[in-house]
PDB file of N, CA and C in Angstrom:
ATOM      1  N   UNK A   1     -16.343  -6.615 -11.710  1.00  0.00           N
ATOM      2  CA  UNK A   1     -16.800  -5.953 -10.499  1.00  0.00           C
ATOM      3  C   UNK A   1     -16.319  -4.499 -10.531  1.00  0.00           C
ATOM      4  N   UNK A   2     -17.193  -3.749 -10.645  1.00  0.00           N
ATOM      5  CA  UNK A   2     -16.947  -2.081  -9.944  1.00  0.00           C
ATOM      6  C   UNK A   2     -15.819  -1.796  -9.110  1.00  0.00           C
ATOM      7  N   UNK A   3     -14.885  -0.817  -9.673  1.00  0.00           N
ATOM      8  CA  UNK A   3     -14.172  -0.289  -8.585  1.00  0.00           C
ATOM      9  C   UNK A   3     -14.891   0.820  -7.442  1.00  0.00           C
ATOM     10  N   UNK A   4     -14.396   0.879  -6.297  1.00  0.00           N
ATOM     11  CA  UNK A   4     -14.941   2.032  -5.368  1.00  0.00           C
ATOM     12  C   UNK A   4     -14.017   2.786  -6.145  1.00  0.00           C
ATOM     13  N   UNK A   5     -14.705   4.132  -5.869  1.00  0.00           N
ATOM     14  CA  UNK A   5     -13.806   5.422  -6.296  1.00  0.00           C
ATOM     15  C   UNK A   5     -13.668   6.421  -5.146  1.00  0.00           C
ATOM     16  N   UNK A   6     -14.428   6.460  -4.096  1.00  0.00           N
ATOM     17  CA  UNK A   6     -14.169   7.007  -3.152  1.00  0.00           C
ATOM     18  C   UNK A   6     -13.995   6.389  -1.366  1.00  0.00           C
ATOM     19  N   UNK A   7     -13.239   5.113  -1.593  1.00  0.00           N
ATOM     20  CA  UNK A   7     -13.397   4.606  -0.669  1.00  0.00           C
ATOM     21  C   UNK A   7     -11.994   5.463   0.205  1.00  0.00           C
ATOM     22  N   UNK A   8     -12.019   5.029   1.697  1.00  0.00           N
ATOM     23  CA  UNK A   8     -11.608   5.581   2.482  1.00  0.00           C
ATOM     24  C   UNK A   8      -9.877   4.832   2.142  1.00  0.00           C
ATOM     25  N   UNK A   9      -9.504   3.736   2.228  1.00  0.00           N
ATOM     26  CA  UNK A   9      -8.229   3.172   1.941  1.00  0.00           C
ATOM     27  C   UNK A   9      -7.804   4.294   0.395  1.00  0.00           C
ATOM     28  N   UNK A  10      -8.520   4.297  -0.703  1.00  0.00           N
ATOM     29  CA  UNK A  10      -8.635   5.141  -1.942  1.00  0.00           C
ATOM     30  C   UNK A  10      -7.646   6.511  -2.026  1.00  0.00           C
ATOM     31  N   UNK A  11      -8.416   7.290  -0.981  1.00  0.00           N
ATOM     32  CA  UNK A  11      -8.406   8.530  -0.413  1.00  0.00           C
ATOM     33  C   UNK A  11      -6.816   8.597   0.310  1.00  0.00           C
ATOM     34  N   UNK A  12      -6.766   8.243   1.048  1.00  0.00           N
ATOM     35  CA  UNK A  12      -5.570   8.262   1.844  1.00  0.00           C
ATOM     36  C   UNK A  12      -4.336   7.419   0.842  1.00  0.00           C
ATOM     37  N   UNK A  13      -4.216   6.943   0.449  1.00  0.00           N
ATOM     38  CA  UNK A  13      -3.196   6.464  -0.226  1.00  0.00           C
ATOM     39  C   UNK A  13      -2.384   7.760  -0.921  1.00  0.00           C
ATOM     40  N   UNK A  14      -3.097   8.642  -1.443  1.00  0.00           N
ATOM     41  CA  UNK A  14      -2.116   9.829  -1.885  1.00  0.00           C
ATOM     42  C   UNK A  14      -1.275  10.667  -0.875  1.00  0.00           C
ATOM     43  N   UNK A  15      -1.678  10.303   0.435  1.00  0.00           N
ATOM     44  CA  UNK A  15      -1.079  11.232   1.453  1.00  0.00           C
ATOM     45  C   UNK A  15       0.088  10.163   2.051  1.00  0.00           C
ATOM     46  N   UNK A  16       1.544  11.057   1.935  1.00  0.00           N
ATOM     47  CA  UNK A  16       2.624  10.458   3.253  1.00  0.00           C
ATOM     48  C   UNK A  16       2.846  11.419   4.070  1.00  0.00           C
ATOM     49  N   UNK A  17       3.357  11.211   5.220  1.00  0.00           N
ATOM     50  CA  UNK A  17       3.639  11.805   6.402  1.00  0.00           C
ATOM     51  C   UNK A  17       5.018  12.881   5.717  1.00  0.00           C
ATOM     52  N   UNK A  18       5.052  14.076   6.562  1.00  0.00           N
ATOM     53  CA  UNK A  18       6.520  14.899   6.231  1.00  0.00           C
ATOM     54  C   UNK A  18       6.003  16.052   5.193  1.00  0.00           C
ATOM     55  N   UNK A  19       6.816  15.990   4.482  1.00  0.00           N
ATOM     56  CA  UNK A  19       7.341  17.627   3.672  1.00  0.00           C
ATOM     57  C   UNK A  19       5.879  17.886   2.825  1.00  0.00           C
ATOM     58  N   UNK A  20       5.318  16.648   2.136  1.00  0.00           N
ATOM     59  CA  UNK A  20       4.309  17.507   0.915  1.00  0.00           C
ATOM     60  C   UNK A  20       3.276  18.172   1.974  1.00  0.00           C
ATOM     61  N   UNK A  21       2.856  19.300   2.071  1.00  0.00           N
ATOM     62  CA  UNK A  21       2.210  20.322   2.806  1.00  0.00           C
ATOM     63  C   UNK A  21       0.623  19.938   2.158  1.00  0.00           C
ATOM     64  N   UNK A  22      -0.489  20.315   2.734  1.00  0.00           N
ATOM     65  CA  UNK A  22      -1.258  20.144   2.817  1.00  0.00           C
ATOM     66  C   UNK A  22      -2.306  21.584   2.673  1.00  0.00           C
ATOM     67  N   UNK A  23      -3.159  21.513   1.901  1.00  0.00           N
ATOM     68  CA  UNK A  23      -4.279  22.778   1.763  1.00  0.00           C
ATOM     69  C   UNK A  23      -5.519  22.077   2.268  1.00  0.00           C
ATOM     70  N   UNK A  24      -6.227  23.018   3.180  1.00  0.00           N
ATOM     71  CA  UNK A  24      -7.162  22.744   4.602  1.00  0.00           C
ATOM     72  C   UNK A  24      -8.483  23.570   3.960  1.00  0.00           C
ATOM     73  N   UNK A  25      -9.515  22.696   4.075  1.00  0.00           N
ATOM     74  CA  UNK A  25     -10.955  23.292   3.823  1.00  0.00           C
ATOM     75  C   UNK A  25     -11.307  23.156   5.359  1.00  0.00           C
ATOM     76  N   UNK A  26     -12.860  23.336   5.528  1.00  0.00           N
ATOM     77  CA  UNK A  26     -13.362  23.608   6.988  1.00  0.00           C
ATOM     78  C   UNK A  26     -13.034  24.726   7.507  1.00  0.00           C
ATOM     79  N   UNK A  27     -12.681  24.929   9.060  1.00  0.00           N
ATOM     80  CA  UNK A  27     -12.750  25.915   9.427  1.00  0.00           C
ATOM     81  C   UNK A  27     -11.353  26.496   9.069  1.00  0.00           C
ATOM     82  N   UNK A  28     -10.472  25.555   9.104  1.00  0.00           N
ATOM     83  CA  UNK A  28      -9.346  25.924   9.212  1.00  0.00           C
ATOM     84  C   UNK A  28      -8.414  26.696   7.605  1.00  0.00           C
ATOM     85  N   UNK A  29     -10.191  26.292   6.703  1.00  0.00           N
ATOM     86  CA  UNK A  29      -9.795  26.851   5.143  1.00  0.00           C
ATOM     87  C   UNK A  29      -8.907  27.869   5.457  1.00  0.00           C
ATOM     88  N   UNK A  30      -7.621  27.215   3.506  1.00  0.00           N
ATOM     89  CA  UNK A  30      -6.409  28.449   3.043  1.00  0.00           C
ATOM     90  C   UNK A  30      -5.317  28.331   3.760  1.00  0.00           C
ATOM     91  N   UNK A  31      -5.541  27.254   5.080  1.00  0.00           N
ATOM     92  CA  UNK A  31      -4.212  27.449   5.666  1.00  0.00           C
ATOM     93  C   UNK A  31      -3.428  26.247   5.107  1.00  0.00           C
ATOM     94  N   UNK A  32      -1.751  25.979   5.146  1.00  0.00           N
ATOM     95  CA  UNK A  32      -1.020  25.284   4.680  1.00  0.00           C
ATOM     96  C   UNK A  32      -0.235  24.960   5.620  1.00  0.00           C
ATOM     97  N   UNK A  33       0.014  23.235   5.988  1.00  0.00           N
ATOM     98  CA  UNK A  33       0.796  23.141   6.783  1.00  0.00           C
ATOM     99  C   UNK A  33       1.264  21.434   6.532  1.00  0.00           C
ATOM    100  N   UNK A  34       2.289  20.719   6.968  1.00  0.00           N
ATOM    101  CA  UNK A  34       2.596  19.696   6.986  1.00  0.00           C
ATOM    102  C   UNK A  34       1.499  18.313   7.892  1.00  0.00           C
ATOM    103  N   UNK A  35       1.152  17.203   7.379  1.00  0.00           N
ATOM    104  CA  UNK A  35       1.450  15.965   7.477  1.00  0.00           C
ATOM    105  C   UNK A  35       1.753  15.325   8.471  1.00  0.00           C
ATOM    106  N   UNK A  36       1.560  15.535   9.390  1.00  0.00           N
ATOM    107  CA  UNK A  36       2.151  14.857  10.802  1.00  0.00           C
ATOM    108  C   UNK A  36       2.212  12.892  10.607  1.00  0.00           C
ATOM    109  N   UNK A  37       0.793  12.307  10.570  1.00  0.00           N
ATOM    110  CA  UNK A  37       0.498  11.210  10.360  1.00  0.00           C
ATOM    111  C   UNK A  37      -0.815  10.932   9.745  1.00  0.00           C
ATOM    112  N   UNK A  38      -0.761   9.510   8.995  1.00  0.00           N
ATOM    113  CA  UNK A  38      -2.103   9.438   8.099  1.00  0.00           C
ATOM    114  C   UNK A  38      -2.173   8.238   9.008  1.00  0.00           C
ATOM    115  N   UNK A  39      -3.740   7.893   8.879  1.00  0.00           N
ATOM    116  CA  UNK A  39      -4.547   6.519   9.362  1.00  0.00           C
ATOM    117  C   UNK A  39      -5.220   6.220   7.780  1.00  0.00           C
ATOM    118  N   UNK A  40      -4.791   5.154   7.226  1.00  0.00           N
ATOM    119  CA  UNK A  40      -5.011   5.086   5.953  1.00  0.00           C
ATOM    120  C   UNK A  40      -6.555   4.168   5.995  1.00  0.00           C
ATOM    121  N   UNK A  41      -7.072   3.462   6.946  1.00  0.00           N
ATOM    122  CA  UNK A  41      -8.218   2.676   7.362  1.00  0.00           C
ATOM    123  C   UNK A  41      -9.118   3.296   7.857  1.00  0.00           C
ATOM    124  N   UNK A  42      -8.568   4.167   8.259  1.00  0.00           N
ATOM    125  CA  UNK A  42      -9.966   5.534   8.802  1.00  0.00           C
ATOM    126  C   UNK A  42     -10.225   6.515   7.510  1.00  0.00           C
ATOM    127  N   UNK A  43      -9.242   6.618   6.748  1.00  0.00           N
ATOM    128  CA  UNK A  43      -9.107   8.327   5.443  1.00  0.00           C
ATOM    129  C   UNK A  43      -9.065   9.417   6.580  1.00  0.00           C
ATOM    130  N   UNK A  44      -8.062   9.321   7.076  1.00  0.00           N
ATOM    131  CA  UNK A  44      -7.734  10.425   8.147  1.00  0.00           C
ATOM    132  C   UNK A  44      -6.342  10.692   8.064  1.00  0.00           C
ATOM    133  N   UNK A  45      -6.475  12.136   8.732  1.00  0.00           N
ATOM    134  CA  UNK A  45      -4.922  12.251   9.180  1.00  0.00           C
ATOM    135  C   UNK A  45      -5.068  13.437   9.888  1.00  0.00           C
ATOM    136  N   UNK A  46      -3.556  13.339  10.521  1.00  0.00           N
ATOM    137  CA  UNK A  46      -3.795  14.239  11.618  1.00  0.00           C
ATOM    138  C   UNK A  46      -2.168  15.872  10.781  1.00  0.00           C
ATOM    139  N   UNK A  47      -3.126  16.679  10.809  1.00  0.00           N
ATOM    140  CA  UNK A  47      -2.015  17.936  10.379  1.00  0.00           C
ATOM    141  C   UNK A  47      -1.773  19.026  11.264  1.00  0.00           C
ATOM    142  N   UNK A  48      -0.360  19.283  11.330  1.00  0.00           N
ATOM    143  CA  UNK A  48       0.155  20.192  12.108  1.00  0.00           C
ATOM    144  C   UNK A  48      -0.487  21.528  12.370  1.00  0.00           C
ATOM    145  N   UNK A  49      -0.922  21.860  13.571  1.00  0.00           N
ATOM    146  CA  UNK A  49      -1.423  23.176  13.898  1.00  0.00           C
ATOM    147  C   UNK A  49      -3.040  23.401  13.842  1.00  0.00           C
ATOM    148  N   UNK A  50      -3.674  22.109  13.207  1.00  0.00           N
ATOM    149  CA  UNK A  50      -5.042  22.448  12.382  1.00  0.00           C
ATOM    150  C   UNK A  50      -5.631  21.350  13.114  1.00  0.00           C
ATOM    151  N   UNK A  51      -7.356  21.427  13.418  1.00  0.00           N
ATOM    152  CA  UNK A  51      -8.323  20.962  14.445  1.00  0.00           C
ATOM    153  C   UNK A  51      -7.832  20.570  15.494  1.00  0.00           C
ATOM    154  N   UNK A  52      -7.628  21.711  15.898  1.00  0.00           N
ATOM    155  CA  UNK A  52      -7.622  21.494  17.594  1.00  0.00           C
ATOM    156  C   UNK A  52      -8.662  20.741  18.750  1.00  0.00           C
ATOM    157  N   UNK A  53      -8.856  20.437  19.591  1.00  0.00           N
ATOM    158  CA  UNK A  53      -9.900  19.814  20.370  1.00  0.00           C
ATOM    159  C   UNK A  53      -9.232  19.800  21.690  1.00  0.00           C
ATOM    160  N   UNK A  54     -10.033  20.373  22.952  1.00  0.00           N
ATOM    161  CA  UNK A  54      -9.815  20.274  24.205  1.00  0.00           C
ATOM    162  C   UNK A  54      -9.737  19.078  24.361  1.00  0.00           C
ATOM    163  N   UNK A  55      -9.084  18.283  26.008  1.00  0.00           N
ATOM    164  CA  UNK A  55      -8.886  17.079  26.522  1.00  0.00           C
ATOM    165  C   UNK A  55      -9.385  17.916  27.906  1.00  0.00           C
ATOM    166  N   UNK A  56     -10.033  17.467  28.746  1.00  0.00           N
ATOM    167  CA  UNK A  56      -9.865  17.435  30.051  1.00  0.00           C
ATOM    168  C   UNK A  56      -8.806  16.627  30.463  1.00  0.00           C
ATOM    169  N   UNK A  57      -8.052  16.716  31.473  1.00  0.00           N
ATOM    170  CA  UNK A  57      -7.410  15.444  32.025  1.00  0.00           C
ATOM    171  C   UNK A  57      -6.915  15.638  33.503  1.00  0.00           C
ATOM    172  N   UNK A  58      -6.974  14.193  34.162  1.00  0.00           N
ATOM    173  CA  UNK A  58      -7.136  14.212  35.408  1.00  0.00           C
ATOM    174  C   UNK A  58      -5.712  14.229  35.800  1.00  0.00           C
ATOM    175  N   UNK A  59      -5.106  15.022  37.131  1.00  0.00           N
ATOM    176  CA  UNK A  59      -3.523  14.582  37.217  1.00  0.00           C
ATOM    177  C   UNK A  59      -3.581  12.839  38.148  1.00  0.00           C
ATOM    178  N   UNK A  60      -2.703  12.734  37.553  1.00  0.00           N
ATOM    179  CA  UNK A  60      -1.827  11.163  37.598  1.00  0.00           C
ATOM    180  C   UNK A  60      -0.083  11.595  37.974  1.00  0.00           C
ATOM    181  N   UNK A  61      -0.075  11.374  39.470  1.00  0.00           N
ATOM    182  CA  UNK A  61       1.487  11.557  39.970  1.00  0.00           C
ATOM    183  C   UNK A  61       2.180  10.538  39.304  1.00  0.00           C
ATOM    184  N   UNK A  62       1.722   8.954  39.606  1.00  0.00           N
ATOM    185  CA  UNK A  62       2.677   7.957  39.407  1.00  0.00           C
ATOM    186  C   UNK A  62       2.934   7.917  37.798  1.00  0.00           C
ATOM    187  N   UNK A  63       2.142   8.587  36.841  1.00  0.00           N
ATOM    188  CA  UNK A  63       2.622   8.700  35.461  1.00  0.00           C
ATOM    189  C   UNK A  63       3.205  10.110  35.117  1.00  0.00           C
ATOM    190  N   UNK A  64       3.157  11.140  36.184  1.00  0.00           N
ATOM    191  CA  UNK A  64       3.636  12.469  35.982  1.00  0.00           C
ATOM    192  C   UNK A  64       3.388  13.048  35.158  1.00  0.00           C
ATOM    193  N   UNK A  65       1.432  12.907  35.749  1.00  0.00           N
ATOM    194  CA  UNK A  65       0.615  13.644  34.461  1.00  0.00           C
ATOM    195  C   UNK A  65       0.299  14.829  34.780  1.00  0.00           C
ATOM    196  N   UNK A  66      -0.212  16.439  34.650  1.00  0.00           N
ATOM    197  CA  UNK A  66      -0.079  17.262  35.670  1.00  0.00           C
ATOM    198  C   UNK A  66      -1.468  17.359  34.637  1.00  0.00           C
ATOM    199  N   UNK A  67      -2.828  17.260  35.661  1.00  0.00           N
ATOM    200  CA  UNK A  67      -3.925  17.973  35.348  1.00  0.00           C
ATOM    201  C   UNK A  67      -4.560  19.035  34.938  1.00  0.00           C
ATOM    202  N   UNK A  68      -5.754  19.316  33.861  1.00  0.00           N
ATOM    203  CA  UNK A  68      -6.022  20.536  33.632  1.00  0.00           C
ATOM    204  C   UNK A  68      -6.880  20.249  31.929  1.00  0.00           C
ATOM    205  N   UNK A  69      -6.755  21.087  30.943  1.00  0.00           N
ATOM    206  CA  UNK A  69      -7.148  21.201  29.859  1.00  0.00           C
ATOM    207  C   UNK A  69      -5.760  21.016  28.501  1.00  0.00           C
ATOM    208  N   UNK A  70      -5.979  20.263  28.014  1.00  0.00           N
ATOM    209  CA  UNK A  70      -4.976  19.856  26.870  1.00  0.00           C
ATOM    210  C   UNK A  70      -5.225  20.235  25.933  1.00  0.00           C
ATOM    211  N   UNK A  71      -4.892  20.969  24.771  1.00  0.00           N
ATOM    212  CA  UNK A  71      -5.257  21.451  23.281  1.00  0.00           C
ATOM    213  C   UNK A  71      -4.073  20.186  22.325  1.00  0.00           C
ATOM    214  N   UNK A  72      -5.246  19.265  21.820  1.00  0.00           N
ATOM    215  CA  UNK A  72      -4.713  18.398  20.686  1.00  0.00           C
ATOM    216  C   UNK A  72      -5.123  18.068  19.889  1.00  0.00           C
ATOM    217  N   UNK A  73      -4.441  18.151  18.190  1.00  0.00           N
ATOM    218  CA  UNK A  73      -4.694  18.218  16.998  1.00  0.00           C
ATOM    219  C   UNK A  73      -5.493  16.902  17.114  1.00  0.00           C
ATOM    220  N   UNK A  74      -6.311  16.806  16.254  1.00  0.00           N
ATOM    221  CA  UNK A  74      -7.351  16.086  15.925  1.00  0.00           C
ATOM    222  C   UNK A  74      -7.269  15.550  14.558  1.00  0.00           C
ATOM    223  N   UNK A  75      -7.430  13.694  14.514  1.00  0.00           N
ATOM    224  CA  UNK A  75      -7.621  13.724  12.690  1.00  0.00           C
ATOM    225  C   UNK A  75      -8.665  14.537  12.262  1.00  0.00           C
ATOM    226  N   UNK A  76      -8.388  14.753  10.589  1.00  0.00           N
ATOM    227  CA  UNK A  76      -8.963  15.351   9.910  1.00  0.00           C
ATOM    228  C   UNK A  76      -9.134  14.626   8.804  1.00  0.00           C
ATOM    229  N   UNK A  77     -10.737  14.900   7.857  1.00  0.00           N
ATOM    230  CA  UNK A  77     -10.804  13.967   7.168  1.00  0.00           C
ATOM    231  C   UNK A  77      -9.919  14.103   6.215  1.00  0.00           C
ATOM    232  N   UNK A  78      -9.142  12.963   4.971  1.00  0.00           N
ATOM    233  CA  UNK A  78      -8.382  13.644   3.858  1.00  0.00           C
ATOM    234  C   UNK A  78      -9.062  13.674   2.455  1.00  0.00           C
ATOM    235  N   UNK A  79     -10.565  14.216   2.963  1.00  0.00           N
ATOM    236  CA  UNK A  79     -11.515  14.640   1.182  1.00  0.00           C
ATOM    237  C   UNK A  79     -11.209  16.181   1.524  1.00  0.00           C
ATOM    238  N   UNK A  80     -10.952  16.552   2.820  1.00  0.00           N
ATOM    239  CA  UNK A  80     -10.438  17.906   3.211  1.00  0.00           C
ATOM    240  C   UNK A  80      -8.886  18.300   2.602  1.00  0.00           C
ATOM    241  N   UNK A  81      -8.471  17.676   2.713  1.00  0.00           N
ATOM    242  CA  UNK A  81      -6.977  18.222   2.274  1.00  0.00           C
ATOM    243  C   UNK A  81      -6.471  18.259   0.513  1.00  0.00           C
ATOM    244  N   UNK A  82      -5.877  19.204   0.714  1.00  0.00           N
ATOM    245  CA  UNK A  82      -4.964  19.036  -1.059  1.00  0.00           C
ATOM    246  C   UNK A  82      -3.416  18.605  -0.911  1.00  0.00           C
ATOM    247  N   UNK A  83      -2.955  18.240  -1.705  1.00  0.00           N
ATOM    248  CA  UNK A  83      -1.389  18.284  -1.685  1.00  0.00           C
ATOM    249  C   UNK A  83      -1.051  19.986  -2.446  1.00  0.00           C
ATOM    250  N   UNK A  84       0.084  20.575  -1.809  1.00  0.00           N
ATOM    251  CA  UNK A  84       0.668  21.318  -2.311  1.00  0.00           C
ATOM    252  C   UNK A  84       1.822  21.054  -3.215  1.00  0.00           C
ATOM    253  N   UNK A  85       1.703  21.464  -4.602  1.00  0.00           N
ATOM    254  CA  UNK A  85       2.973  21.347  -5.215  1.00  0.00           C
ATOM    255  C   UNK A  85       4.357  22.122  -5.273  1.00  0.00           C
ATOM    256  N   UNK A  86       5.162  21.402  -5.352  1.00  0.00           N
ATOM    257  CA  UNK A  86       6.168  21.973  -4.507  1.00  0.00           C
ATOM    258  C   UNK A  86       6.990  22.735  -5.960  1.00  0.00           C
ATOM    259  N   UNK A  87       6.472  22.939  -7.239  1.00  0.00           N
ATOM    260  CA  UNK A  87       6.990  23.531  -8.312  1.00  0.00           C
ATOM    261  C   UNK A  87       5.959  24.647  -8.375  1.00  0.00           C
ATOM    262  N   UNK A  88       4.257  24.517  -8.945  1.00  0.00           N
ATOM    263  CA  UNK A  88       3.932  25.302  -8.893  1.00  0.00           C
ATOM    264  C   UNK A  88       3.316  26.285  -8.312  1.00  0.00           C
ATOM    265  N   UNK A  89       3.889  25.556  -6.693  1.00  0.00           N
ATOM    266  CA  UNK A  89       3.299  26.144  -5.107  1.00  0.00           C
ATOM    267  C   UNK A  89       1.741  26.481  -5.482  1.00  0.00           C
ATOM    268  N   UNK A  90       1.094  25.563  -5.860  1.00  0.00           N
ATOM    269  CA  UNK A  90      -0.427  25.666  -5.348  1.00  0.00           C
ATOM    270  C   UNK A  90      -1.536  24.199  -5.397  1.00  0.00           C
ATOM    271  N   UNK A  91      -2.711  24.206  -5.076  1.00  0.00           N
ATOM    272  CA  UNK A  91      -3.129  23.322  -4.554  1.00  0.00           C
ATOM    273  C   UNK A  91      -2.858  22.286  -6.222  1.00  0.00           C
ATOM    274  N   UNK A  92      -3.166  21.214  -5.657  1.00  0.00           N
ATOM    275  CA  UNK A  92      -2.967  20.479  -6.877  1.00  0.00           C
ATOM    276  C   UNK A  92      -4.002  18.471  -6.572  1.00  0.00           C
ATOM    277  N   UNK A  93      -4.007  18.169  -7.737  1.00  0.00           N
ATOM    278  CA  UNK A  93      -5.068  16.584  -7.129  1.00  0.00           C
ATOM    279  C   UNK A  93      -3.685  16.060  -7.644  1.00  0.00           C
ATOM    280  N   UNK A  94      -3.711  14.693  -7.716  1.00  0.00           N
ATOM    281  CA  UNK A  94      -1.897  13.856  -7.906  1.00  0.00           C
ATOM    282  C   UNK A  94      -2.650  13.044  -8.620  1.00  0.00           C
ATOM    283  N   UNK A  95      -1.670  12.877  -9.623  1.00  0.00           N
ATOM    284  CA  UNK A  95      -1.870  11.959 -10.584  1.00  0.00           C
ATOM    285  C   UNK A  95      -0.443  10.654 -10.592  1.00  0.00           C
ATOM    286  N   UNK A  96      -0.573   9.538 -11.115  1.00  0.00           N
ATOM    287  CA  UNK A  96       0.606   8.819 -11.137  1.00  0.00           C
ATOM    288  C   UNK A  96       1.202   8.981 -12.302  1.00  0.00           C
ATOM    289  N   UNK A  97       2.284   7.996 -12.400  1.00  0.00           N
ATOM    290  CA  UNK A  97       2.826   7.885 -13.733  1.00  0.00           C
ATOM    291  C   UNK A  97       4.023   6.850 -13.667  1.00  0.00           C
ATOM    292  N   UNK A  98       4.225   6.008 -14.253  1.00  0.00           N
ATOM    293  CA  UNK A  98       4.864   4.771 -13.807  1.00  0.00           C
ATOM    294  C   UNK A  98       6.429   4.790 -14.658  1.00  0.00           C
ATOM    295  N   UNK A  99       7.326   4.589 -14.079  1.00  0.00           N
ATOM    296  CA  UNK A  99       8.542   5.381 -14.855  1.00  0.00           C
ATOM    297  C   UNK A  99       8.906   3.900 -15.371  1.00  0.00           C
ATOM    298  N   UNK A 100       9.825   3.590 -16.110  1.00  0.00           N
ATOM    299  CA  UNK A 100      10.432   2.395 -17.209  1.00  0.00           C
ATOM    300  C   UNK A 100      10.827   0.980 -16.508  1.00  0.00           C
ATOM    301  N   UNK A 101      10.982   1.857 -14.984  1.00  0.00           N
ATOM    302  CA  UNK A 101      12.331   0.692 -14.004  1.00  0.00           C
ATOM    303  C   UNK A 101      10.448   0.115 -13.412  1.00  0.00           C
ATOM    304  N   UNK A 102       9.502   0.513 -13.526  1.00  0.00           N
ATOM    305  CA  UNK A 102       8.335   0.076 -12.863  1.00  0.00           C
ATOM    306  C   UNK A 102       8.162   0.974 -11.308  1.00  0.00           C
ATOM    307  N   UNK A 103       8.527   1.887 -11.315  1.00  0.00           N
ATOM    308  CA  UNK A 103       7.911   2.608 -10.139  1.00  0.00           C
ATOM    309  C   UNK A 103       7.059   3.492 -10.151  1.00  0.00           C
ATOM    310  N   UNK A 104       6.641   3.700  -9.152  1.00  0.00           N
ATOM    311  CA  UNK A 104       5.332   4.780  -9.510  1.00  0.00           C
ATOM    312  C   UNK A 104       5.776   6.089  -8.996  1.00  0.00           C
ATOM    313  N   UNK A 105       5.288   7.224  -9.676  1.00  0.00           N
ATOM    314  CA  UNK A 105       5.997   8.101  -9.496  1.00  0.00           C
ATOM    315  C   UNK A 105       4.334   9.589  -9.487  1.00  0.00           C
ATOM    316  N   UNK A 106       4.016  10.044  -8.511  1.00  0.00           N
ATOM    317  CA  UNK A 106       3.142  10.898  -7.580  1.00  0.00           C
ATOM    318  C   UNK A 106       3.441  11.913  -8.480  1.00  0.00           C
ATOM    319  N   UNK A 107       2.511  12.671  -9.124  1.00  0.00           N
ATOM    320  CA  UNK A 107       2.412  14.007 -10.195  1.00  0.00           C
ATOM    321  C   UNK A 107       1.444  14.975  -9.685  1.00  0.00           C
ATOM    322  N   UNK A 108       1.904  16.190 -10.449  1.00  0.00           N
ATOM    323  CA  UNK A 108       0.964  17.308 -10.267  1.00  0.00           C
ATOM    324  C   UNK A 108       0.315  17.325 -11.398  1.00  0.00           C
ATOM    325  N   UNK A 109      -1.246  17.303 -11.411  1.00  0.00           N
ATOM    326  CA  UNK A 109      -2.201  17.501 -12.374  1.00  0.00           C
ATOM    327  C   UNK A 109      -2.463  18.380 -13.121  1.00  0.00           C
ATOM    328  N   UNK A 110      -1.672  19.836 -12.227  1.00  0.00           N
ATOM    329  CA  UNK A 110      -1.607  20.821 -12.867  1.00  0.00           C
ATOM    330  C   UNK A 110      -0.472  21.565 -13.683  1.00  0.00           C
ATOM    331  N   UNK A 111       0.256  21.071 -13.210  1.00  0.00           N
ATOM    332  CA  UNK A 111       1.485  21.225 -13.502  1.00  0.00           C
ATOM    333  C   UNK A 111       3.149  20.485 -14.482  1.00  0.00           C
ATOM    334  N   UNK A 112       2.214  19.168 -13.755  1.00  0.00           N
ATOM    335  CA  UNK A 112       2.992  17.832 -14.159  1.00  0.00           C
ATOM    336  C   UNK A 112       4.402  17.776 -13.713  1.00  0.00           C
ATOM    337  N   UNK A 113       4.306  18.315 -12.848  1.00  0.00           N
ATOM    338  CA  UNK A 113       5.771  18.449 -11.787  1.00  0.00           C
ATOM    339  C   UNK A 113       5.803  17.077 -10.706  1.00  0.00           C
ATOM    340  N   UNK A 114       6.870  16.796 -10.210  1.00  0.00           N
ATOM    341  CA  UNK A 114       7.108  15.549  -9.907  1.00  0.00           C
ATOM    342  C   UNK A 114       6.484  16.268  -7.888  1.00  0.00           C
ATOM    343  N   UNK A 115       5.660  15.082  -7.485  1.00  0.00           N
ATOM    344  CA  UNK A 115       5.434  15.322  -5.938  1.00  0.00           C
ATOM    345  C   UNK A 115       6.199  14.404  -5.188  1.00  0.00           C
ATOM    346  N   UNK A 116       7.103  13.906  -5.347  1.00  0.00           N
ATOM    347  CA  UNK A 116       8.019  12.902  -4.748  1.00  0.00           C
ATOM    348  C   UNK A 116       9.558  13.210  -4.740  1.00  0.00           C
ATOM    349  N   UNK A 117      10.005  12.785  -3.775  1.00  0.00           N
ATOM    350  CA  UNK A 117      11.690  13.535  -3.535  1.00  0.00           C
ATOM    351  C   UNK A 117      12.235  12.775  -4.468  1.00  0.00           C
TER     352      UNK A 117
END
């Protein structure tokens, strides 16, 4: 049986939350920023500072909600994002590589610098 090659679980598996920084196509192309959280069942994630989207929202005393317009980051798809490498500070695709003890160990394609702490 055929593997998918671009399925959405696929896609997201290279992304964790935190330090590896992220390179942004769309509007928000060239900018670099961290990882907040991935939805690995959607191929989403949501990154710091980047797709914004209004909320209306109604105030709510008994939850001490104070009404008005909300600006909140929005997932984004991750066929949009790159990992940044943190050796040769630029965009990079990740490759694996499975070290002796059996772990897997997240690479730069370009570089072959390690993407994992």
């Amino acid at each position: 049986m055929p593997r998918l090659c671009c399925s959405a679980a696929a896609s997201s598996a290279r992304w964790s939350s935190g330090p590896p920084s992220a390179k942004v196509r769309d509007k928000d192309k060239g900018r670099t920023a961290r990882v907040l959280r991935v939805f690995p069942s959607e191929g989403r994630a949501i990154v710091e500072g980047v797709n914004f989207h209004k909320k209306h929202t109604r105030p709510n005393p008994q939850r001490n909600i104070k009404g008005g317009i909300l600006e909140r980051e929005t997932p984004i798809h991750t066929s949009n994002l790159m990992v940044i490498c943190g050796e040769c500070k630029k965009p990079a695709r990740v490759g694996h590589q499975v070290l002796e003890d059996g772990r897997k160990l997240r690479t730069c394609r370009r570089c072959g610098g390690s993407l994992d702490k």
